[in-house]
C-alpha atoms as a PDB file:
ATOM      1  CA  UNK A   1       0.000   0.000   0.000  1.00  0.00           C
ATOM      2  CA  UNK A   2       1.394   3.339  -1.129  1.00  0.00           C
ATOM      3  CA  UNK A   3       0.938   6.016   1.496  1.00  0.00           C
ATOM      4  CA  UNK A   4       0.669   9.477   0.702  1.00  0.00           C
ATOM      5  CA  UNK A   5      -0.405  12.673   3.282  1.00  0.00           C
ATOM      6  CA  UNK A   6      -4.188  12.488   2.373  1.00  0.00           C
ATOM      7  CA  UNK A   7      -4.931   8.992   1.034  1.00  0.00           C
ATOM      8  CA  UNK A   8      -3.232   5.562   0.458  1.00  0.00           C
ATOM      9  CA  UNK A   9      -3.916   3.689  -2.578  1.00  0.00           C
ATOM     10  CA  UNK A  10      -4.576  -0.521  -2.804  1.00  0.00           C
ATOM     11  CA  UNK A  11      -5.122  -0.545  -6.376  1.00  0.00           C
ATOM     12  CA  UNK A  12      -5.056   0.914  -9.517  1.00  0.00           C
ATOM     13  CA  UNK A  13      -8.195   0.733 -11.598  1.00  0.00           C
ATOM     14  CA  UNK A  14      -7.244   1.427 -15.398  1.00  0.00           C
ATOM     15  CA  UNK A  15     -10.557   1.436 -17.860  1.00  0.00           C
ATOM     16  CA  UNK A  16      -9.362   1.586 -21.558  1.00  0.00           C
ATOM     17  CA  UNK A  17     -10.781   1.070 -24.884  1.00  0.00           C
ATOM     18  CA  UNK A  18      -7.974   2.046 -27.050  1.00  0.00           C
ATOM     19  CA  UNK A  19      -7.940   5.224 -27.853  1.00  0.00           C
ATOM     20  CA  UNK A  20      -5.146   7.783 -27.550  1.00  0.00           C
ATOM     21  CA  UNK A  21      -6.060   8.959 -24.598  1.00  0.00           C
ATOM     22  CA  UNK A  22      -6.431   5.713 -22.726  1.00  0.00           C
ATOM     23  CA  UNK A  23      -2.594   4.903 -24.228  1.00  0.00           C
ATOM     24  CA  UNK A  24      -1.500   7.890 -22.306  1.00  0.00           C
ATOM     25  CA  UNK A  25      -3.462   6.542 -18.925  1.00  0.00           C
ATOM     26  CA  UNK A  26      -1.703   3.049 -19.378  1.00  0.00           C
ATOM     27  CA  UNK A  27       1.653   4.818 -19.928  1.00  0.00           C
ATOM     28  CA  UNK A  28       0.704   6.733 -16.664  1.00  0.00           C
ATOM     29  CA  UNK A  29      -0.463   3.756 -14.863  1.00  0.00           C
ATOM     30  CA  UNK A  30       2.353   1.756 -15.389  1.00  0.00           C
ATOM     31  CA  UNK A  31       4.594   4.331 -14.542  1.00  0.00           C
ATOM     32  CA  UNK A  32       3.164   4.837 -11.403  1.00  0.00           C
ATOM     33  CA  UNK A  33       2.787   1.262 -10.305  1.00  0.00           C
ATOM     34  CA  UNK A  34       6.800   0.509 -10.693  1.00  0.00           C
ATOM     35  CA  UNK A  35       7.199   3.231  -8.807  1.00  0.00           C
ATOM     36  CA  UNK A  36       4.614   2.291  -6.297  1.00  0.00           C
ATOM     37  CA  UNK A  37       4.095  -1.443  -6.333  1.00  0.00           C
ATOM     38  CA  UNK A  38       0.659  -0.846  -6.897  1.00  0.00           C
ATOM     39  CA  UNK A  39      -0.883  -3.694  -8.854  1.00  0.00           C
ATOM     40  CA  UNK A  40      -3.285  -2.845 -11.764  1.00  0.00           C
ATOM     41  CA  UNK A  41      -6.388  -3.553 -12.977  1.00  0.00           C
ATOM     42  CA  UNK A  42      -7.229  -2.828 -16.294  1.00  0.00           C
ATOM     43  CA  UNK A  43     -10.907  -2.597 -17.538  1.00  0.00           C
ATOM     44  CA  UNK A  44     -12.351  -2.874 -20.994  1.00  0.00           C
ATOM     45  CA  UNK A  45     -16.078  -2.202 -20.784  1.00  0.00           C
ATOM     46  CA  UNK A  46     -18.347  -3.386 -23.237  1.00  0.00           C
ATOM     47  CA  UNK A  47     -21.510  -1.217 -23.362  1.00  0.00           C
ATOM     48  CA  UNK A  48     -23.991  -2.597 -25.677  1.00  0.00           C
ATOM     49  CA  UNK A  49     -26.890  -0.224 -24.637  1.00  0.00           C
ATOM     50  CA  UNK A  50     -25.835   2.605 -26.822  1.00  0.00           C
ATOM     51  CA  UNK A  51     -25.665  -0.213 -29.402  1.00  0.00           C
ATOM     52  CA  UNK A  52     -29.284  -1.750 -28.843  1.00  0.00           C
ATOM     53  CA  UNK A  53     -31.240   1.240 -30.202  1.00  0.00           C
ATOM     54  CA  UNK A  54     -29.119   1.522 -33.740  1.00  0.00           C
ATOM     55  CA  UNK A  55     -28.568  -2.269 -34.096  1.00  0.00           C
ATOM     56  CA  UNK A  56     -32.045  -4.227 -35.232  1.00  0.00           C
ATOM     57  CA  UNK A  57     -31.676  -7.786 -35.104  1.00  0.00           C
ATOM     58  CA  UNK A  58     -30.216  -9.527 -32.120  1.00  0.00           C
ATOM     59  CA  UNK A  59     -27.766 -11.489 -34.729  1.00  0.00           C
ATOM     60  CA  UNK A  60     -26.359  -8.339 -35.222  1.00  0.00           C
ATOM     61  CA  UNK A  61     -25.877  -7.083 -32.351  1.00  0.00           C
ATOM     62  CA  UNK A  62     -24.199  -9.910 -31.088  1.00  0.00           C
ATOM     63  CA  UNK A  63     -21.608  -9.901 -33.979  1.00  0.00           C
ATOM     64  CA  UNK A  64     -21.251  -6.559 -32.658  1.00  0.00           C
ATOM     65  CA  UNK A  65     -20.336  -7.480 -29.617  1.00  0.00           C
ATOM     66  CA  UNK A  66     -18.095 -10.189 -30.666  1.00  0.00           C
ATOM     67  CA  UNK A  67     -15.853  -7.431 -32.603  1.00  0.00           C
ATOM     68  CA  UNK A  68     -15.897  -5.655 -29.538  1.00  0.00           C
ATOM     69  CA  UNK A  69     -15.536  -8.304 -27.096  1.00  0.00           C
ATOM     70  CA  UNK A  70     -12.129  -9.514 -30.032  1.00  0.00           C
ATOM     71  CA  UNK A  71     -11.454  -5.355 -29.683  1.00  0.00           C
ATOM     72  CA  UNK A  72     -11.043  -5.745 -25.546  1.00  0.00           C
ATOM     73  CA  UNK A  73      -9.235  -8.987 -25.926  1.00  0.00           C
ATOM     74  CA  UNK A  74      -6.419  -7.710 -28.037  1.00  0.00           C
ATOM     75  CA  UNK A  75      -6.466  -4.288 -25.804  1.00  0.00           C
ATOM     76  CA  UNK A  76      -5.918  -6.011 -22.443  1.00  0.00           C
ATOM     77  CA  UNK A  77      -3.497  -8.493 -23.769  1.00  0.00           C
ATOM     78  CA  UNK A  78      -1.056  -5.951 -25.121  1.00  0.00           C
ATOM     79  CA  UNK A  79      -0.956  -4.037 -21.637  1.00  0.00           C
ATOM     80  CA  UNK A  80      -0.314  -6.988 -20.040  1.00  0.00           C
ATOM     81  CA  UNK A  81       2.930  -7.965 -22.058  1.00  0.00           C
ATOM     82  CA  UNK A  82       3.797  -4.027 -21.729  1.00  0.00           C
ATOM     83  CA  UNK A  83       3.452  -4.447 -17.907  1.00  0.00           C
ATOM     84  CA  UNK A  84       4.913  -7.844 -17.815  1.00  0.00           C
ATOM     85  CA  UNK A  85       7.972  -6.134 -19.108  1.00  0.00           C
ATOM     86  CA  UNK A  86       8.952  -4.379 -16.009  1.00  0.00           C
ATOM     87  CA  UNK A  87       7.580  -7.110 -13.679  1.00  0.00           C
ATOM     88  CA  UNK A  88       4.183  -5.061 -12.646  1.00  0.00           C
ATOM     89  CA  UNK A  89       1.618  -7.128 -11.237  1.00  0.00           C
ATOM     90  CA  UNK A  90      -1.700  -6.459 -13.645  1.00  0.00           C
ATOM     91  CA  UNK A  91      -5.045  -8.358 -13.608  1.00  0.00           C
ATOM     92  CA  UNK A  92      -7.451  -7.620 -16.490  1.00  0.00           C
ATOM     93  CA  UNK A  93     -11.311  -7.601 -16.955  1.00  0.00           C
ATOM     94  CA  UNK A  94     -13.526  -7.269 -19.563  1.00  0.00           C
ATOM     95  CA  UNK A  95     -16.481  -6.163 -18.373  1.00  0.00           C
ATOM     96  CA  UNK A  96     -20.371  -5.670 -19.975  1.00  0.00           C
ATOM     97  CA  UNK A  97     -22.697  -2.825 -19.393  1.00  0.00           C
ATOM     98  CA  UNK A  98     -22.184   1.097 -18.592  1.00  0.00           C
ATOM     99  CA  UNK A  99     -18.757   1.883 -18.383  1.00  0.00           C
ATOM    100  CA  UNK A 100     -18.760   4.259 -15.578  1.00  0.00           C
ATOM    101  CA  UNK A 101     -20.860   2.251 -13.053  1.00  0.00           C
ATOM    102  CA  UNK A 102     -18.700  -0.366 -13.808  1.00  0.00           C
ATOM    103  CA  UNK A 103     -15.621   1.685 -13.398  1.00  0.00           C
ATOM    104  CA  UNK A 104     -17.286   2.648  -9.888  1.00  0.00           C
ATOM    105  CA  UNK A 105     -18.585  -0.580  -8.850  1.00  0.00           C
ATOM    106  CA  UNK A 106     -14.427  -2.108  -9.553  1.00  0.00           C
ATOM    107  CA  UNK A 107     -13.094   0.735  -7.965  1.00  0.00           C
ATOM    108  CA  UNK A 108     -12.997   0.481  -4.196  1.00  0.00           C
ATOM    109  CA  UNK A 109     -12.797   3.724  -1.476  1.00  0.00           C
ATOM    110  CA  UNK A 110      -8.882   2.914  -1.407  1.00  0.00           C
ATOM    111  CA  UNK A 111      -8.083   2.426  -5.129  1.00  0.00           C
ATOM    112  CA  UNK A 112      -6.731   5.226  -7.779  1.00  0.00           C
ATOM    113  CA  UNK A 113      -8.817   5.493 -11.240  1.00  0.00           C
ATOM    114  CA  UNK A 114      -6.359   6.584 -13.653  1.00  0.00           C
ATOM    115  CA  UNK A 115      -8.454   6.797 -17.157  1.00  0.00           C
ATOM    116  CA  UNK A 116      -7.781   9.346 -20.583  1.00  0.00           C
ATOM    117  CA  UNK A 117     -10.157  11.726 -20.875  1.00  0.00           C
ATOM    118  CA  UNK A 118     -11.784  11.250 -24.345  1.00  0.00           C
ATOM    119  CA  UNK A 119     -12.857   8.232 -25.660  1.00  0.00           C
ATOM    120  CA  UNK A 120     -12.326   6.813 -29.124  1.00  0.00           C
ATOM    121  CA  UNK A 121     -14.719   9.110 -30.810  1.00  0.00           C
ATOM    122  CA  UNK A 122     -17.404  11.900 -30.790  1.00  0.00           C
ATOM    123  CA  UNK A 123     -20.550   9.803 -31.768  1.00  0.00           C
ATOM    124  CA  UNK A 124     -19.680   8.117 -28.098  1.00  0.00           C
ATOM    125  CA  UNK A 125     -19.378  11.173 -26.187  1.00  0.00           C
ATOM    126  CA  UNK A 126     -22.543  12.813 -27.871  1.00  0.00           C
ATOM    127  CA  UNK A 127     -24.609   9.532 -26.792  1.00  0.00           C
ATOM    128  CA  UNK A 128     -23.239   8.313 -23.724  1.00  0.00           C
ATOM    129  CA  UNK A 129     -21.816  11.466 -22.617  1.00  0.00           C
ATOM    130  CA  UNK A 130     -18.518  11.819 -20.955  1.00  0.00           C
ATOM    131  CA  UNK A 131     -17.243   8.522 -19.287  1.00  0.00           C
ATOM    132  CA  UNK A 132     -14.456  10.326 -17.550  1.00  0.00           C
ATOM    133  CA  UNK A 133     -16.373  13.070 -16.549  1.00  0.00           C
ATOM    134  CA  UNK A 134     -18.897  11.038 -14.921  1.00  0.00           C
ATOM    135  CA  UNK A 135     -16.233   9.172 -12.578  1.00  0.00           C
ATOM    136  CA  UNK A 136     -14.704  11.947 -12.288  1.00  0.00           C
ATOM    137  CA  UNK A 137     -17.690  13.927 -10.678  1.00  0.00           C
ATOM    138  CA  UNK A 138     -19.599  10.489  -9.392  1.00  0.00           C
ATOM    139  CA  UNK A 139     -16.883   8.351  -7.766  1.00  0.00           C
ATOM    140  CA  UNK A 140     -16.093   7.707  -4.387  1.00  0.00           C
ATOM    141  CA  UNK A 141     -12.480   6.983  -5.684  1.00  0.00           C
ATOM    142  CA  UNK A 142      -9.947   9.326  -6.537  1.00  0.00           C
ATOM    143  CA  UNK A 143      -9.260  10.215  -9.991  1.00  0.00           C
ATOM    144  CA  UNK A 144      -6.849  10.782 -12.152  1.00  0.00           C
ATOM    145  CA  UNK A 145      -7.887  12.313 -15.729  1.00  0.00           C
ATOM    146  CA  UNK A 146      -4.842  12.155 -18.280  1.00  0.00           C
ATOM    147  CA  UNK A 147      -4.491  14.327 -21.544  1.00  0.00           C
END
């Protein structure tokens, strides 16, 4: 456990879903758990809701969810091998339904959220709003927001 003045950290929570943004938080997250000890846990969340209403057959939506589900897969495997590299201790999840109560509901009182603060595009934002923002203002947790 990494103390620090205000708060001590158990865990890092790390939601990603491959976009620039959430390369810089794994960068970040890594960094910070060498330095730490801090063992990660790295989230993809699949969030077929925003998919239901646009997708019309329920063959299609679950090849849409397979992509997805193939998307996560190849995510979470390369940050393993990245954090295997430098002998950091990281557990990953892939995870189905809305990505910020599920970024919540992983994230205990005692963990650090480190997540990029755009997605991977603006049709996601515009329907599902800001992910990051709603952790951010939402979560018991503390957050980190990377650029």
């Amino acid at each position: 456990m990494v103390e620090t003045k205000e708060k001590s950290f158990n865990r890092i929570i790390l939601p990603v879903d491959g976009s620039e943004s959430s390369d810089k938080a794994v960068e970040k997250s890594l960094y910070l758990a060498k330095k730490t000890d801090l063992p990660i846990i790295a989230l993809y969340i699949i969030d077929m809701n925003i998919y239901s209403k646009t997708l019309s057959s329920d063959q299609v939506s679950e090849q849409w969810k397979a992509i997805l589900s193939n998307e996560g897969d190849s995510i979470l495997k390369d940050i393993k091998k990245r954090a295997e590299k430098h002998n950091i201790n990281v557990k990953t999840r892939m995870l189905e339904g809305s990505p910020s109560e599920e970024i919540m509901n992983t994230a205990g009182k005692n963990d650090l959220i480190i997540m990029g603060i755009k997605g991977k595009s603006a049709i996601d934002r515009i329907l599902i709003g800001s992910v990051s923002e709603n952790v951010l203002h939402h979560s018991s947790s503390t957050v980190m927001i990377v650029r």
